[in-house]
Protein backbone atom coordinates (compact mmCIF):
# COMPACT_ATOMS: atom_id res chain seq x y z
CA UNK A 1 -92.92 92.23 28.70
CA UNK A 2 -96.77 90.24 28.68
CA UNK A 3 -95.73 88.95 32.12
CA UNK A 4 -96.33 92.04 33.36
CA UNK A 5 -99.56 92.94 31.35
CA UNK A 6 -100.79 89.60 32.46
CA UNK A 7 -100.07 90.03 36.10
CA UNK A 8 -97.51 86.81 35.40
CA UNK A 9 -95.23 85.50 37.64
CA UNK A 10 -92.87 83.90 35.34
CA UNK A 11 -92.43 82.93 31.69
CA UNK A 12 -94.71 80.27 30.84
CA UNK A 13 -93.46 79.13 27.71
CA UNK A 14 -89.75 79.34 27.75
CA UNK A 15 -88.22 77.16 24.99
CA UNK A 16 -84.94 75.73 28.22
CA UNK A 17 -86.30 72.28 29.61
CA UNK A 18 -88.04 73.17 33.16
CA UNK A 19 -89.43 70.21 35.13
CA UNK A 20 -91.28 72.34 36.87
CA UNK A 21 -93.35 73.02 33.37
CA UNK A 22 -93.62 69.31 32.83
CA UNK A 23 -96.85 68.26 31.49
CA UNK A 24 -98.68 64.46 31.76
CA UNK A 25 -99.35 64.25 27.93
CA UNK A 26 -100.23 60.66 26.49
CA UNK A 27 -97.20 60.06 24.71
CA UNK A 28 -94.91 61.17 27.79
CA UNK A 29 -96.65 58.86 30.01
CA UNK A 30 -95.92 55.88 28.07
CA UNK A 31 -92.32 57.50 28.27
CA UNK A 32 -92.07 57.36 31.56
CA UNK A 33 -93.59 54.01 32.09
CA UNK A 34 -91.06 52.41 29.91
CA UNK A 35 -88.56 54.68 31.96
CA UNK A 36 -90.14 53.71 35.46
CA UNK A 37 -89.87 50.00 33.76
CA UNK A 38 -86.56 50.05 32.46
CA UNK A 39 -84.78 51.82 35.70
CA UNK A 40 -86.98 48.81 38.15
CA UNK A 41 -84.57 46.31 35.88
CA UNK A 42 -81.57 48.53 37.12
CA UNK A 43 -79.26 47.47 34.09
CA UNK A 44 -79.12 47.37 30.34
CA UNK A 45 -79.93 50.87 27.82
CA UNK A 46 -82.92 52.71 28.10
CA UNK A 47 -83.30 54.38 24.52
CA UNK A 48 -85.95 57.46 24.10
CA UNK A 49 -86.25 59.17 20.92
CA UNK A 50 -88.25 61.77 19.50
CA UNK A 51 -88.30 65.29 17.03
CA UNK A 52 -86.69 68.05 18.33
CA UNK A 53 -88.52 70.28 20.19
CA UNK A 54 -91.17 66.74 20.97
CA UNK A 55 -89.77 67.00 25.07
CA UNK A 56 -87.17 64.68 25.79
CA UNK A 57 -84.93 66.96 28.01
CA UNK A 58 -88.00 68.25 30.13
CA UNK A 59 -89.31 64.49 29.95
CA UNK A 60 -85.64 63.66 31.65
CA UNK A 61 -85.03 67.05 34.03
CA UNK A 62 -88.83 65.90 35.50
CA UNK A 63 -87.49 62.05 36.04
CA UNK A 64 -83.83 63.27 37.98
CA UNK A 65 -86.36 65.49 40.00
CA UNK A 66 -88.20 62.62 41.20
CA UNK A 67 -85.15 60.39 42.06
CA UNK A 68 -83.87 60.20 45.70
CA UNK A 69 -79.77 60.52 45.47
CA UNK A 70 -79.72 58.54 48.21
CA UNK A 71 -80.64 55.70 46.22
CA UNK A 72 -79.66 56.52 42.60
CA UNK A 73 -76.67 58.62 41.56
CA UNK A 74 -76.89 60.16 38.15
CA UNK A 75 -74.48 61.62 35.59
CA UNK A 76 -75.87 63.85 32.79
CA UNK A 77 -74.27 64.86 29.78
CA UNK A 78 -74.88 66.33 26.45
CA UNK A 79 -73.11 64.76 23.39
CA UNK A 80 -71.68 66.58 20.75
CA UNK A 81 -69.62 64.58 17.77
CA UNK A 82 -67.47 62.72 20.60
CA UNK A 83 -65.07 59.62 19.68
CA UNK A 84 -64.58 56.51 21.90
CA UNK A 85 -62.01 57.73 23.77
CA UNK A 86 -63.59 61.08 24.50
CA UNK A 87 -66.75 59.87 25.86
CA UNK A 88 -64.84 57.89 28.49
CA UNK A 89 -63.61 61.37 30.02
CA UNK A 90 -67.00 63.09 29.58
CA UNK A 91 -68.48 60.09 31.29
CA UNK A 92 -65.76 60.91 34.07
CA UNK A 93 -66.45 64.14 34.44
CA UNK A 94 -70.77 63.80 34.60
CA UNK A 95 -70.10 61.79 37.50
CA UNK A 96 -67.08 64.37 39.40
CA UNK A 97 -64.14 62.86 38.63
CA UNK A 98 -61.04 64.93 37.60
CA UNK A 99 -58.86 62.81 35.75
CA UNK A 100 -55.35 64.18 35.35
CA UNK A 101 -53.73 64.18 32.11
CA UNK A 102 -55.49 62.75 29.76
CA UNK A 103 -55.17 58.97 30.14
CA UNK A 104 -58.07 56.54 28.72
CA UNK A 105 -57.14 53.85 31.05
CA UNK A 106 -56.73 55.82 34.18
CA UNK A 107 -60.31 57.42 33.75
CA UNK A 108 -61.83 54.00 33.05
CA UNK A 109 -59.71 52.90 36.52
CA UNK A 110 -61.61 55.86 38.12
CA UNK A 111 -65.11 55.07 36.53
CA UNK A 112 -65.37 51.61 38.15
CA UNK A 113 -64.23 52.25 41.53
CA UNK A 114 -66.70 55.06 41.82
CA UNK A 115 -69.25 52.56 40.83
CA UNK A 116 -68.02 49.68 43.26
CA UNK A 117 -68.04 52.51 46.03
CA UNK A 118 -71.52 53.37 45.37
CA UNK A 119 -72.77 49.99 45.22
CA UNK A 120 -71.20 49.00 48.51
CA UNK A 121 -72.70 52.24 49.95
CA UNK A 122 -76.15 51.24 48.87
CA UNK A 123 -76.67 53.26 45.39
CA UNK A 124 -77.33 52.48 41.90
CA UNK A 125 -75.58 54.55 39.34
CA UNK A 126 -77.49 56.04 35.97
CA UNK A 127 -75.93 57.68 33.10
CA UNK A 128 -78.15 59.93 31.25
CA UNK A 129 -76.53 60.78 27.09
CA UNK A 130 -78.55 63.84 25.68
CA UNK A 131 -78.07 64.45 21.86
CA UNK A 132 -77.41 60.60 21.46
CA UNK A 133 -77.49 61.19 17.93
CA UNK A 134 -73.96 63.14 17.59
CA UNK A 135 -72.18 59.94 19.32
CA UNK A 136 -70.09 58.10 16.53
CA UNK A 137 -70.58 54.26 16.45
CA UNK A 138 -67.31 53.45 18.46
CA UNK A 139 -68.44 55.93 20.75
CA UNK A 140 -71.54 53.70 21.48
CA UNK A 141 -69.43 50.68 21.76
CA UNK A 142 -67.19 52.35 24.46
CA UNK A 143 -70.43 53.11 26.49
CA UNK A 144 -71.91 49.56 25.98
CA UNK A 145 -68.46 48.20 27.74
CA UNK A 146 -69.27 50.56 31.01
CA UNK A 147 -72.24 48.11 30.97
CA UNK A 148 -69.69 44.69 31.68
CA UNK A 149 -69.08 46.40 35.25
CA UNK A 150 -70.30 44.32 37.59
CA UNK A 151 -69.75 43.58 41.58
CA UNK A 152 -71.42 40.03 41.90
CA UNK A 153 -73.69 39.41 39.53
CA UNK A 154 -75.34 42.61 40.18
CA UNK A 155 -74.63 45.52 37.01
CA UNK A 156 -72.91 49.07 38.34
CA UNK A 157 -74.32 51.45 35.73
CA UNK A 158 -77.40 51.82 33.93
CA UNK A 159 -77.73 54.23 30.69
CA UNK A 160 -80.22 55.87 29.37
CA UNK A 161 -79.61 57.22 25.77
CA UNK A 162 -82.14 59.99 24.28
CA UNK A 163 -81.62 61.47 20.56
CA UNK A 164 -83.42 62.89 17.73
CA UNK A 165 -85.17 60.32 15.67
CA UNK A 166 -82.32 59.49 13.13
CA UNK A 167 -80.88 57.53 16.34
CA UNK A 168 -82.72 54.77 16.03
CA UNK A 169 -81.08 53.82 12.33
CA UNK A 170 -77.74 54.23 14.20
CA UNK A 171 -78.91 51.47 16.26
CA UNK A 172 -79.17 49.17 13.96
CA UNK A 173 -75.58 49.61 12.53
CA UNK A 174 -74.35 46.11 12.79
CA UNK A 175 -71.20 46.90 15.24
CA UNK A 176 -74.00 47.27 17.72
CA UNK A 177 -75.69 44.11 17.61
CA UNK A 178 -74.17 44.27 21.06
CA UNK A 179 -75.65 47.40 22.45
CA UNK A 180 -79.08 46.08 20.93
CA UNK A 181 -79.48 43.18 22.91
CA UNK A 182 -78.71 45.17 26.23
CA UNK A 183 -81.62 48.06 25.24
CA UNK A 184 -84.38 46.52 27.58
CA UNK A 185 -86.87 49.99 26.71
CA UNK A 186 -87.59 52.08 24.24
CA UNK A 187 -90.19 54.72 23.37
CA UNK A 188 -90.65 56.98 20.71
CA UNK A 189 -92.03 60.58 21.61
CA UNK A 190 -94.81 61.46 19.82
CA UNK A 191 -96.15 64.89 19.11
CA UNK A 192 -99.26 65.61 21.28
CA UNK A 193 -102.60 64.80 20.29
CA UNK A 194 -104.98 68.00 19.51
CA UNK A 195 -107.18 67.62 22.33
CA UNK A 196 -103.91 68.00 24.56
CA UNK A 197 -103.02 71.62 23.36
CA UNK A 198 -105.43 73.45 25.53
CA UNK A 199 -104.49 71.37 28.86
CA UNK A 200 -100.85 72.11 27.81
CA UNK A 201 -101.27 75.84 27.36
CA UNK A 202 -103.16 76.13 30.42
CA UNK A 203 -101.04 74.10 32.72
CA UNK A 204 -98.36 76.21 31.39
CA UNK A 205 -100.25 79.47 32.11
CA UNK A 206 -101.22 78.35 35.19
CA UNK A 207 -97.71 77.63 37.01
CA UNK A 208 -97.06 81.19 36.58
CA UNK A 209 -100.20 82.72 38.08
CA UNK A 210 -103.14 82.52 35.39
CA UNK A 211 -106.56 83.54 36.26
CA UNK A 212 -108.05 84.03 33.09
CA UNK A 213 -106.97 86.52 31.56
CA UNK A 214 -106.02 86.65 29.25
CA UNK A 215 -109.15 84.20 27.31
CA UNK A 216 -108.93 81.98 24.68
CA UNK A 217 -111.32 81.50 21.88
CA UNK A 218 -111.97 77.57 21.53
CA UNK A 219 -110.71 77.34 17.99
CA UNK A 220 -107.43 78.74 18.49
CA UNK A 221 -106.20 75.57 19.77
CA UNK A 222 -107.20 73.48 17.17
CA UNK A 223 -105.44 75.96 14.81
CA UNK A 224 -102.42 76.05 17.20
CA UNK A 225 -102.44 72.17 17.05
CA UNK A 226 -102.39 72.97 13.18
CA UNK A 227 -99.77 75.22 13.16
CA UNK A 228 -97.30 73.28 15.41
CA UNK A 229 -97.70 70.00 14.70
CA UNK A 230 -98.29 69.30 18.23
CA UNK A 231 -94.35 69.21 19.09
CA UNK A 232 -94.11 71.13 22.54
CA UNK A 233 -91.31 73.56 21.78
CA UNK A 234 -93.21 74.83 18.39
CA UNK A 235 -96.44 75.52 20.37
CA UNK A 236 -94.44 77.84 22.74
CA UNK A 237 -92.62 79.49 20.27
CA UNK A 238 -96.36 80.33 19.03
CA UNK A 239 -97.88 81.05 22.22
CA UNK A 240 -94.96 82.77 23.10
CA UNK A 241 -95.38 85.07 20.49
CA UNK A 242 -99.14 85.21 20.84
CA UNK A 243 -98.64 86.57 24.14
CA UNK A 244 -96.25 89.05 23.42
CA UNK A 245 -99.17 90.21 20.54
CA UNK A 246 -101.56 90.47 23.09
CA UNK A 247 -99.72 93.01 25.37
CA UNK A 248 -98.91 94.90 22.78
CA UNK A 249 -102.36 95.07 21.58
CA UNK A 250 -103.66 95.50 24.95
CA UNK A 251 -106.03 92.05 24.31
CA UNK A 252 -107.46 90.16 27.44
CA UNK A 253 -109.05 87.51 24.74
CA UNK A 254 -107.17 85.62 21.95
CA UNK A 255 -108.76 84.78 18.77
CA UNK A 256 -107.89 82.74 15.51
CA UNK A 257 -107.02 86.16 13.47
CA UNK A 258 -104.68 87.03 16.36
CA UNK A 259 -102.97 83.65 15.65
CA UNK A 260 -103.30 83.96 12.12
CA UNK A 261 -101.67 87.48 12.56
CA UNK A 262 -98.22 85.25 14.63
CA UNK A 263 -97.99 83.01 11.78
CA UNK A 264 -97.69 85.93 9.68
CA UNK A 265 -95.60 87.37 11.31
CA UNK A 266 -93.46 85.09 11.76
CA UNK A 267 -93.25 83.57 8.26
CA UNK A 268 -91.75 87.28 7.11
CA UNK A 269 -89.16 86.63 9.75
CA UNK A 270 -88.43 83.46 8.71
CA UNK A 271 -88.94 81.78 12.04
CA UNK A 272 -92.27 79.96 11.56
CA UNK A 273 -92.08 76.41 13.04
CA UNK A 274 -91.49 73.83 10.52
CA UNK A 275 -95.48 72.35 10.65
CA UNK A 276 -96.85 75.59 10.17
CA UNK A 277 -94.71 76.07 6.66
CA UNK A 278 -96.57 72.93 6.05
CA UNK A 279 -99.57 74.65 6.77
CA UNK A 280 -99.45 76.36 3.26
CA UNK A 281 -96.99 78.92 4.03
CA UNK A 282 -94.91 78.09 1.43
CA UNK A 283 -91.76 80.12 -0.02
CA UNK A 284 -93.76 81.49 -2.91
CA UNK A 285 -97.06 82.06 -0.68
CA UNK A 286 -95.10 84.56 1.09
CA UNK A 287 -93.94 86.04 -1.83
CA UNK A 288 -97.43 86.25 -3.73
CA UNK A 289 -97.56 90.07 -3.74
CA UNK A 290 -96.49 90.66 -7.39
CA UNK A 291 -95.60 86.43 -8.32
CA UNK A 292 -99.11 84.93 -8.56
CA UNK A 293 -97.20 82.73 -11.12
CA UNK A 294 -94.90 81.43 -8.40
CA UNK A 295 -97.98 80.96 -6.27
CA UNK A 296 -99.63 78.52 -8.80
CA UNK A 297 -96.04 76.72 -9.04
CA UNK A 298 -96.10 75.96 -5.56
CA UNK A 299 -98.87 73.50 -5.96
CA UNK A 300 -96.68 71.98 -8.58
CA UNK A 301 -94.80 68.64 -7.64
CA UNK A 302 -91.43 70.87 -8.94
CA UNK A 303 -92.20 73.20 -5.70
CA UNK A 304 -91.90 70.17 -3.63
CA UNK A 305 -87.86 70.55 -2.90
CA UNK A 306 -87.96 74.60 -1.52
CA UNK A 307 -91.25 73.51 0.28
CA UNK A 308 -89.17 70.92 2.60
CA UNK A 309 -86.05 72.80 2.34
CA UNK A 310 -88.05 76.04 4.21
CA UNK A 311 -89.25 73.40 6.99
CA UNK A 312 -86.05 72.25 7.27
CA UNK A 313 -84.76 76.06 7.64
CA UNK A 314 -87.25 76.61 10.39
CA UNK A 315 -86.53 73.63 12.37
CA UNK A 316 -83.26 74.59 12.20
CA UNK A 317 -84.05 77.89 13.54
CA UNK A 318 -85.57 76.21 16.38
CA UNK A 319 -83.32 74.48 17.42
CA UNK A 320 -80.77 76.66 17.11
CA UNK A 321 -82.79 79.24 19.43
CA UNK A 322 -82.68 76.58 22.12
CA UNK A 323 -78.88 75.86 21.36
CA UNK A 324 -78.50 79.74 22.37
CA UNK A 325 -80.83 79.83 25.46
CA UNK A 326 -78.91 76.60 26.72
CA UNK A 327 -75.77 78.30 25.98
CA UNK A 328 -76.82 81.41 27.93
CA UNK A 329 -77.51 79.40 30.72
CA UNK A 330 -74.16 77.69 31.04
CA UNK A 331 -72.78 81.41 30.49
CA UNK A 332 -74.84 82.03 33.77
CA UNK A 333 -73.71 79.05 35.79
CA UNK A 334 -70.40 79.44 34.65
CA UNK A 335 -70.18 82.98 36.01
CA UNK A 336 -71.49 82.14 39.23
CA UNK A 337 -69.45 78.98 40.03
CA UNK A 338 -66.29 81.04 39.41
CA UNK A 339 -67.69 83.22 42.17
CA UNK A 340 -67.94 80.81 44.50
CA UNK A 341 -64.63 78.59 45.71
CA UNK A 342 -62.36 77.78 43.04
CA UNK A 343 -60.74 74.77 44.56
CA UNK A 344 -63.68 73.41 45.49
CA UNK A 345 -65.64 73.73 42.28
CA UNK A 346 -62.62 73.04 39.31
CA UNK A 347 -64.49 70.36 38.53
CA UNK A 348 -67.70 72.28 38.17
CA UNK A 349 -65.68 74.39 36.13
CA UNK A 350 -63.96 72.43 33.91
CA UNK A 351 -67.14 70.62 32.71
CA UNK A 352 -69.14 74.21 32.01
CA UNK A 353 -66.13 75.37 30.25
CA UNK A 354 -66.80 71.68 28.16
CA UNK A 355 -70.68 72.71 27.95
CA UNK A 356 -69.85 76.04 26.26
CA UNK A 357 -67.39 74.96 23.97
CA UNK A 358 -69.59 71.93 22.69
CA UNK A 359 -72.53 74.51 22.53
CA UNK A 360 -70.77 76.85 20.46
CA UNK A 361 -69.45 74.50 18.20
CA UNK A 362 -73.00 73.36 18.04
CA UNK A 363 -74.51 76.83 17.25
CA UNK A 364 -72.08 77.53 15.03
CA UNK A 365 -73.11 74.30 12.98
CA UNK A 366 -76.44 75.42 13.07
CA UNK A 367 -75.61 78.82 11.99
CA UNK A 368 -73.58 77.44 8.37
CA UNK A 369 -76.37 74.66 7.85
CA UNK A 370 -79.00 77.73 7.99
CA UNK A 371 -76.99 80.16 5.40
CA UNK A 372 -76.34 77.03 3.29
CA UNK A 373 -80.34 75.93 3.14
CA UNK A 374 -81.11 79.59 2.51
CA UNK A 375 -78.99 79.99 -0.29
CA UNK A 376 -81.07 77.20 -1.88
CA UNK A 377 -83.61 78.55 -1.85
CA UNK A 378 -82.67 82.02 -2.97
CA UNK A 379 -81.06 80.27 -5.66
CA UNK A 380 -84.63 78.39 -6.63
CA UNK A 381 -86.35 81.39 -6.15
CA UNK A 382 -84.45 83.48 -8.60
CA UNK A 383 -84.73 80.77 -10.91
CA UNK A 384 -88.25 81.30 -10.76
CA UNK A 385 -88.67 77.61 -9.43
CA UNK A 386 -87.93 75.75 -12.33
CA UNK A 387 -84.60 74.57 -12.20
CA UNK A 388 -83.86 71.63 -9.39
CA UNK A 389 -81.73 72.18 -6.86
CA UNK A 390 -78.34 70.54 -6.16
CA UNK A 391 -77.78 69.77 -2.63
């Protein structure tokens, strides 16, 4: 809809990782140093972590953009709660093999002479694990043995494991003392700095055909900063929003109130990104018409529990927004490789028809953590926010 007020020629701040919408912030250069470093070494784990939302798909989509396949094959997947001998087919799969039955042995027979053949024809082989986090520990041991495939002395596979931030304790479980010694990067993905949000909006904006209009007032980006935390997906969901205000409104220029309007907005819809809760929109806050008792409450340390359990609510809801965009997607991709030749693309197949069922068991977890968090805090609420909570 404000694409076409705008005179855009695209969405500029669509929550689906985009390389094309990739954007040189501090923290994501260090990221891609240590990536640049760790894929020069062409063996061990490569280990990037951050919140959700903080960029570590787009980070990745922008780095397989900038490989040459003639030099570096690459196998991406997306973990969901996989077990050791699971991973082994998924791994497969990522990489085009269609293993019949489903035989552990014969799959790991497949895996390594794909990666001798590739070495001999000249080409280094990386294995990229999304949602690292969902992998169980044996999981992580069976991809720390694809790491003992060797022709010479020269490694076959590289692997380069992103998660949320609870990944890194997994790490340190000690069955992977292992893994550990072979991680020869690591970087953590920081939230951008304040003085990044305005480059980041307008780089954004400008990849779809920004001229201007519509204009920004300087403070709103220190209050979007404030509002999102600086995590990249919370920002869009904000400016994404903003935007859509504007048209509506028929505004060429942006101002704080308009913001302060989104947030608003937003909190009564319960989608507010989980920093701007922080930001004093608290359950009772939004409730204040009538509960001025409840209000005062809130300040209390007893208020503290609903307070984080409404963040955690909202970054649930973000994430489980870009659990349903991603699942669209595959929806799409699906439909149009069954278009095209069916013999030649069963493999194609077979791993979107994986995608979608690991996405909807995915949203679907999402969907009963939400109406259990929620019932919380009804349930403190009602109490009048004196009883605690039992989880």
């Amino acid at each position: 809809m404000f694409e076409e007020f705008y005179g855009l020629t695209g969405k500029p701040f669509q929550l689906t990782p985009d390389p094309q919408f990739y954007f040189h912030s501090l923290t994501h250069r260090k990221a891609l140093s240590y990536l640049g470093y760790g894929l020069a070494q062409g063996e061990g784990f490569i280990v990037i972590t951050g919140e959700v939302g903080a960029g570590k798909s787009t980070l990745v989509e922008h780095l397989v953009s900038t490989i040459d396949p003639a030099q570096l094959t690459v196998g991406q997947i997306v973990t969901s709660k996989l077990n050791e001998d699971e991973i082994v087919h998924v791994v497969a799969q990522s990489f085009g093999l269609e293993i019949e039955g489903h035989d552990k042995a014969t799959a790991l027979g497949m895996i390594e002479t794909l990666l001798h053949e590739e070495a001999r024809a000249g080409r280094r082989c990386l294995l990229i694990v999304d949602e690292s986090q969902n992998l169980s520990v044996a999981a992580l041991e069976e991809l720390r043995m694809f790491s003992n495939f060797q022709l010479g002395s020269h490694p076959l596979l590289q692997t380069l494991l992103l998660g949320q931030p609870e990944f890194r304790a997994t790490l340190q479980h000690e069955r992977l003392e292992q893994l550990r010694q072979r991680v020869i990067a690591t970087h953590h993905l920081q939230p951008m700095q304040r003085e990044e949000i305005q480059p980041y909006i307008e780089h954004r904006l400008g990849l779809v055909g920004w001229r201007g209009n519509p204009a920004f007032d300087q403070d709103i980006f220190a209050n979007l900063f404030k509002a999102s935390g600086g995590i990249p997906r919370r920002v869009n969901v904000l400016a994404n929003r903003l935007m859509l205000l504007g048209a509506v409104e028929q505004r060429t220029r942006f101002d704080p109130a308009m913001l302060k309007a989104v947030i608003a907005d937003m909190a009564r819809d319960s989608e507010i990104p989980a920093s701007a809760a922080n930001a004093r929109i608290t359950v009772p806050d939004m409730a204040a018409d009538g509960a001025r008792g409840q209000a005062r409450q809130a300040q209390a340390p007893a208020a503290a529990a609903p307070q984080l359990d409404m963040v955690a609510v909202t970054a649930m809801l973000a994430e489980r927004d870009a659990l349903i965009a991603e699942l669209q997607q595959a929806v799409v991709e699906l439909s149009q490789a069954q278009e095209s030749d069916a013999s030649r693309d069963m493999p194609v197949l077979a791993d979107l028809a994986r995608r979608l069922e690991a996405l909807e068991a995915r949203v679907a977890d999402q969907e009963s953590a939400i109406r259990h968090t929620l019932s919380m805090l009804i349930e403190w609420i009602e109490s009048g926010g004196l009883k605690p909570i039992a989880a």
